[in-house]
C-alpha atoms as a PDB file:
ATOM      1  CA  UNK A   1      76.652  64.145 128.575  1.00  0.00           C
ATOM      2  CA  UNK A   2      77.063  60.692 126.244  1.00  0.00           C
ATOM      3  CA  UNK A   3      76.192  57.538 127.589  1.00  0.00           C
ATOM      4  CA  UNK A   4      78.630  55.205 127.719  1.00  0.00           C
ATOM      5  CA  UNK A   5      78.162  51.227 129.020  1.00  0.00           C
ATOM      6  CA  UNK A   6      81.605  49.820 130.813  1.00  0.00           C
ATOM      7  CA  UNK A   7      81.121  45.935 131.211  1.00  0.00           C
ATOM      8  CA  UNK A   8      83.673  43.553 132.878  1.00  0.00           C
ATOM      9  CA  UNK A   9      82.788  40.182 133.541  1.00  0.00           C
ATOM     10  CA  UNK A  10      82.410  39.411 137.498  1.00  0.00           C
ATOM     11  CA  UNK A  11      82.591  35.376 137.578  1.00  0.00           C
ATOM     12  CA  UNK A  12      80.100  33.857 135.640  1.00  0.00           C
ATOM     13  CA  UNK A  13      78.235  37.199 135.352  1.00  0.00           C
ATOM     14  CA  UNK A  14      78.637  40.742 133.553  1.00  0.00           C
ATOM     15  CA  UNK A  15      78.380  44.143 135.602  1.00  0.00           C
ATOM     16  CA  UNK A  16      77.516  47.096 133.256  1.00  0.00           C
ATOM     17  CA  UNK A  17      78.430  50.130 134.471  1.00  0.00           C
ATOM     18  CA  UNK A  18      76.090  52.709 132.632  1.00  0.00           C
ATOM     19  CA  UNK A  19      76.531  56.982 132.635  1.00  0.00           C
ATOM     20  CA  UNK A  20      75.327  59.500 131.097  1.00  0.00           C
ATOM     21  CA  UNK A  21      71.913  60.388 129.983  1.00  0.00           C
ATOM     22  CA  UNK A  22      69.329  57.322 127.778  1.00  0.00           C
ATOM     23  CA  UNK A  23      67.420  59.356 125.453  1.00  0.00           C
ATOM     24  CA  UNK A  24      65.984  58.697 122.142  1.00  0.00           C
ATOM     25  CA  UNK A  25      70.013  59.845 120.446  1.00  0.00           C
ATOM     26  CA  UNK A  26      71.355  57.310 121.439  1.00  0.00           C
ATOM     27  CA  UNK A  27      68.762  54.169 123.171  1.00  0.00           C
ATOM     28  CA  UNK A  28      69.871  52.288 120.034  1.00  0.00           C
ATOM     29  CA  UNK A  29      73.370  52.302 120.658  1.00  0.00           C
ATOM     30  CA  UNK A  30      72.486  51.477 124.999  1.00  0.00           C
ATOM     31  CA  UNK A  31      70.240  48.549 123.618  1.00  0.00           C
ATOM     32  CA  UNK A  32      73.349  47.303 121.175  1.00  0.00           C
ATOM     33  CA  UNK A  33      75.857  47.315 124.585  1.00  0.00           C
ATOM     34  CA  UNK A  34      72.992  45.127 126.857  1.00  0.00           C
ATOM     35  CA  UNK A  35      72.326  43.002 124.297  1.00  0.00           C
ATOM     36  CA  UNK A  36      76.457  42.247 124.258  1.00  0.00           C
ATOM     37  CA  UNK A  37      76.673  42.367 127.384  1.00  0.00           C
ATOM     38  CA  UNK A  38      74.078  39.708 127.638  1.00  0.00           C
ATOM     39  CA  UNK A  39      75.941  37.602 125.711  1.00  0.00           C
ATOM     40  CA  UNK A  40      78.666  38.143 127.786  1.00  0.00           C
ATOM     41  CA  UNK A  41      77.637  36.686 130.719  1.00  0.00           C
ATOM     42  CA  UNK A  42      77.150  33.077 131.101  1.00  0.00           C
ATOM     43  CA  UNK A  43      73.959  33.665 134.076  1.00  0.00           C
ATOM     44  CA  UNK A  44      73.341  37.349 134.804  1.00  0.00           C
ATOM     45  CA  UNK A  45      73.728  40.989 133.633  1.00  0.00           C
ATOM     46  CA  UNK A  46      73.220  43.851 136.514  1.00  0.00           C
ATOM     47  CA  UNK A  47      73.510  46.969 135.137  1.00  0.00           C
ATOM     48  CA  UNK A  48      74.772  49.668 137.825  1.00  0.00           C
ATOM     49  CA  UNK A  49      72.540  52.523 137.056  1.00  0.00           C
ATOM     50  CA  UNK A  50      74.358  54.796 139.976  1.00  0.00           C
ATOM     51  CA  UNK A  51      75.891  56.893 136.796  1.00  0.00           C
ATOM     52  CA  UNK A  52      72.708  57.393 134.982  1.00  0.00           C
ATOM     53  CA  UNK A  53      70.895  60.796 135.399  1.00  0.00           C
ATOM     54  CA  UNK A  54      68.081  60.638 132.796  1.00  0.00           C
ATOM     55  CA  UNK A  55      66.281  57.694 130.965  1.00  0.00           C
ATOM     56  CA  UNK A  56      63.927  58.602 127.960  1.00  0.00           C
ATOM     57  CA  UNK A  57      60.707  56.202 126.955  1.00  0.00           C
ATOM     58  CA  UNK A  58      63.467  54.819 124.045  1.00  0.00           C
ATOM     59  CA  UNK A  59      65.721  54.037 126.626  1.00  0.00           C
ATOM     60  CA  UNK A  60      63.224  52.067 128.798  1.00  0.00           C
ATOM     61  CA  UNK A  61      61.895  50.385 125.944  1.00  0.00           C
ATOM     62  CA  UNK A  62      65.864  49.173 125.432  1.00  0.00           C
ATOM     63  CA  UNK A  63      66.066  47.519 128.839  1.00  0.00           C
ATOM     64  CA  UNK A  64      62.305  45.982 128.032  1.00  0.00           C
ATOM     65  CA  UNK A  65      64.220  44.101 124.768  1.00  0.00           C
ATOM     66  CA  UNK A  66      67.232  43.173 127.331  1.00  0.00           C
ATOM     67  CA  UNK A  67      64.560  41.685 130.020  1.00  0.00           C
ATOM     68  CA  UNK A  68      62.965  39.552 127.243  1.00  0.00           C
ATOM     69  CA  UNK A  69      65.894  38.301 125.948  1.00  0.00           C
ATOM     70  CA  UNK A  70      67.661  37.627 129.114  1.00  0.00           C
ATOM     71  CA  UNK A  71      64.517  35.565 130.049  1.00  0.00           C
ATOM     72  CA  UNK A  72      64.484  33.459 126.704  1.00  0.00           C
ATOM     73  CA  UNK A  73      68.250  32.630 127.571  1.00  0.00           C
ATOM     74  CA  UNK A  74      67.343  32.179 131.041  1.00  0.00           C
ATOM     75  CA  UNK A  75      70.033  34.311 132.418  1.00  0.00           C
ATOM     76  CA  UNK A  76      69.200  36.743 135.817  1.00  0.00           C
ATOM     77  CA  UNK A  77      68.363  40.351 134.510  1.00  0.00           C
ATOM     78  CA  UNK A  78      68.638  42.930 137.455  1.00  0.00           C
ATOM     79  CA  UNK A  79      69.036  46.956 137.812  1.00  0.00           C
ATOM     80  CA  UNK A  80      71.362  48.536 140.508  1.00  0.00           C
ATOM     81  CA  UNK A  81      71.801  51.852 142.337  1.00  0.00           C
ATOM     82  CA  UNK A  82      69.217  53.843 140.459  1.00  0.00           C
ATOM     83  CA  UNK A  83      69.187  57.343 141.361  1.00  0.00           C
ATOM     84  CA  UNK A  84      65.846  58.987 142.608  1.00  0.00           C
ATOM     85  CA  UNK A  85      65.002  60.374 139.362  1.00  0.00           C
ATOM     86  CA  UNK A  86      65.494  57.207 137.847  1.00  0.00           C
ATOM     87  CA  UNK A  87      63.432  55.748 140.652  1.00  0.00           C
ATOM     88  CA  UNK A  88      60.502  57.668 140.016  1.00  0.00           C
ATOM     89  CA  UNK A  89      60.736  57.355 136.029  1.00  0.00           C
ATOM     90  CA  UNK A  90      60.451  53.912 136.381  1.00  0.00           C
ATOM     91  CA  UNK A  91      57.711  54.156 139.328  1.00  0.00           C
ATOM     92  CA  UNK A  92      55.453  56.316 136.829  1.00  0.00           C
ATOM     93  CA  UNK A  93      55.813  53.933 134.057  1.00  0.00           C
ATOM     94  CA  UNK A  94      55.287  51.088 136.388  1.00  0.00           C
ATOM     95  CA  UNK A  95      58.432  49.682 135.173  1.00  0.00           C
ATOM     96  CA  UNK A  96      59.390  49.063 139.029  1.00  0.00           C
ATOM     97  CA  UNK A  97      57.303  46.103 139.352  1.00  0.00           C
ATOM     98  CA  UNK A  98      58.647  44.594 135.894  1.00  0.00           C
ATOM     99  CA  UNK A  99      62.422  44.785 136.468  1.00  0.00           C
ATOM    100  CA  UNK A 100      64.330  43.651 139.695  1.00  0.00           C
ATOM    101  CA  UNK A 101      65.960  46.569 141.164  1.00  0.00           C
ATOM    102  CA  UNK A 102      68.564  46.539 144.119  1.00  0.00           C
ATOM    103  CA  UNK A 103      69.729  49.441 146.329  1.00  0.00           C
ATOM    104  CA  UNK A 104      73.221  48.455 145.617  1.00  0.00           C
ATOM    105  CA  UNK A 105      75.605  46.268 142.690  1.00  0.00           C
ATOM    106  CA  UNK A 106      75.993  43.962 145.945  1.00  0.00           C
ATOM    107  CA  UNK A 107      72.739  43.136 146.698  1.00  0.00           C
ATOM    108  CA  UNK A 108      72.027  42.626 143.073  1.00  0.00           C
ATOM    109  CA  UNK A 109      74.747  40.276 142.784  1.00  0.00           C
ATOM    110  CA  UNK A 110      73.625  38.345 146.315  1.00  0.00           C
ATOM    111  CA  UNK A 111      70.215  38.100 144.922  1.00  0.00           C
ATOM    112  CA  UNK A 112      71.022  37.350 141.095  1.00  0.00           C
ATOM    113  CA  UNK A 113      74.807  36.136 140.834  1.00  0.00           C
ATOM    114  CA  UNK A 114      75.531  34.820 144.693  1.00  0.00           C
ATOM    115  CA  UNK A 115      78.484  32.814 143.330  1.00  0.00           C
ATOM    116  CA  UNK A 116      80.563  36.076 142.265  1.00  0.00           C
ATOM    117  CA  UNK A 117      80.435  38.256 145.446  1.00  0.00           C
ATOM    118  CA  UNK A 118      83.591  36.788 146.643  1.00  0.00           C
ATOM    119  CA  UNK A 119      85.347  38.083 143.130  1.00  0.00           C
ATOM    120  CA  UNK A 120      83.395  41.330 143.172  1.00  0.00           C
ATOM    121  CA  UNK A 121      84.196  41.535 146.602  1.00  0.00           C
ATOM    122  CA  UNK A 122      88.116  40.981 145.697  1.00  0.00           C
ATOM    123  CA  UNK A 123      87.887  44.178 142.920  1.00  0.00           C
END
């Protein structure tokens, strides 16, 4: 399966809906989409994981670049709706304690993005 990154802005933030498999064929192109995506949004990206079934070392190393940069810009950087594999890729590598990760898109967004529930609400 190809991974493909759907963004819509949500308020003043971007939701990235991400599916498909992150591996090393295409963590180039997933790091190209956050970084736009980023750019998008005027104080936080949450990506919604839910769709994701497989993330390579390439692909992790993509979200590492997003983190940074969202933290130079000073925009909220959070990951939603991981599925278990995903959970435990990222607990192996540690990478849980470095990102912010949320059960749910709408607990990311009450943490990260608080003034667009009512409009994600609304969708």
């Amino acid at each position: 399966m190809h991974m493909l990154v759907i963004e819509r802005s949500v308020g003043n933030a971007v939701l990235a809906t991400v599916s498909g498999r992150i591996d090393i064929s295409n963590a180039g192109a997933f790091g190209e989409s956050l970084s736009a995506a980023l750019a998008n949004a005027n104080s936080a990206l949450i990506l919604d994981l839910s769709g994701v079934d497989y993330i390579s070392s390439a692909g992790l190393r993509s979200l590492v670049i997003a983190l940074k940069s969202s933290q130079a810009q000073g925009k909220a950087f959070g990951l939603a709706a991981l599925q278990p594999l995903l959970l435990d890729i990222f607990a192996v590598s540690r990478f849980n304690i470095v990102f912010q990760l949320f059960s749910t898109v709408r607990e990311a967004f009450s943490k990260l993005a608080p003034f667009a529930l009512e409009e994600l609400d609304r969708r």
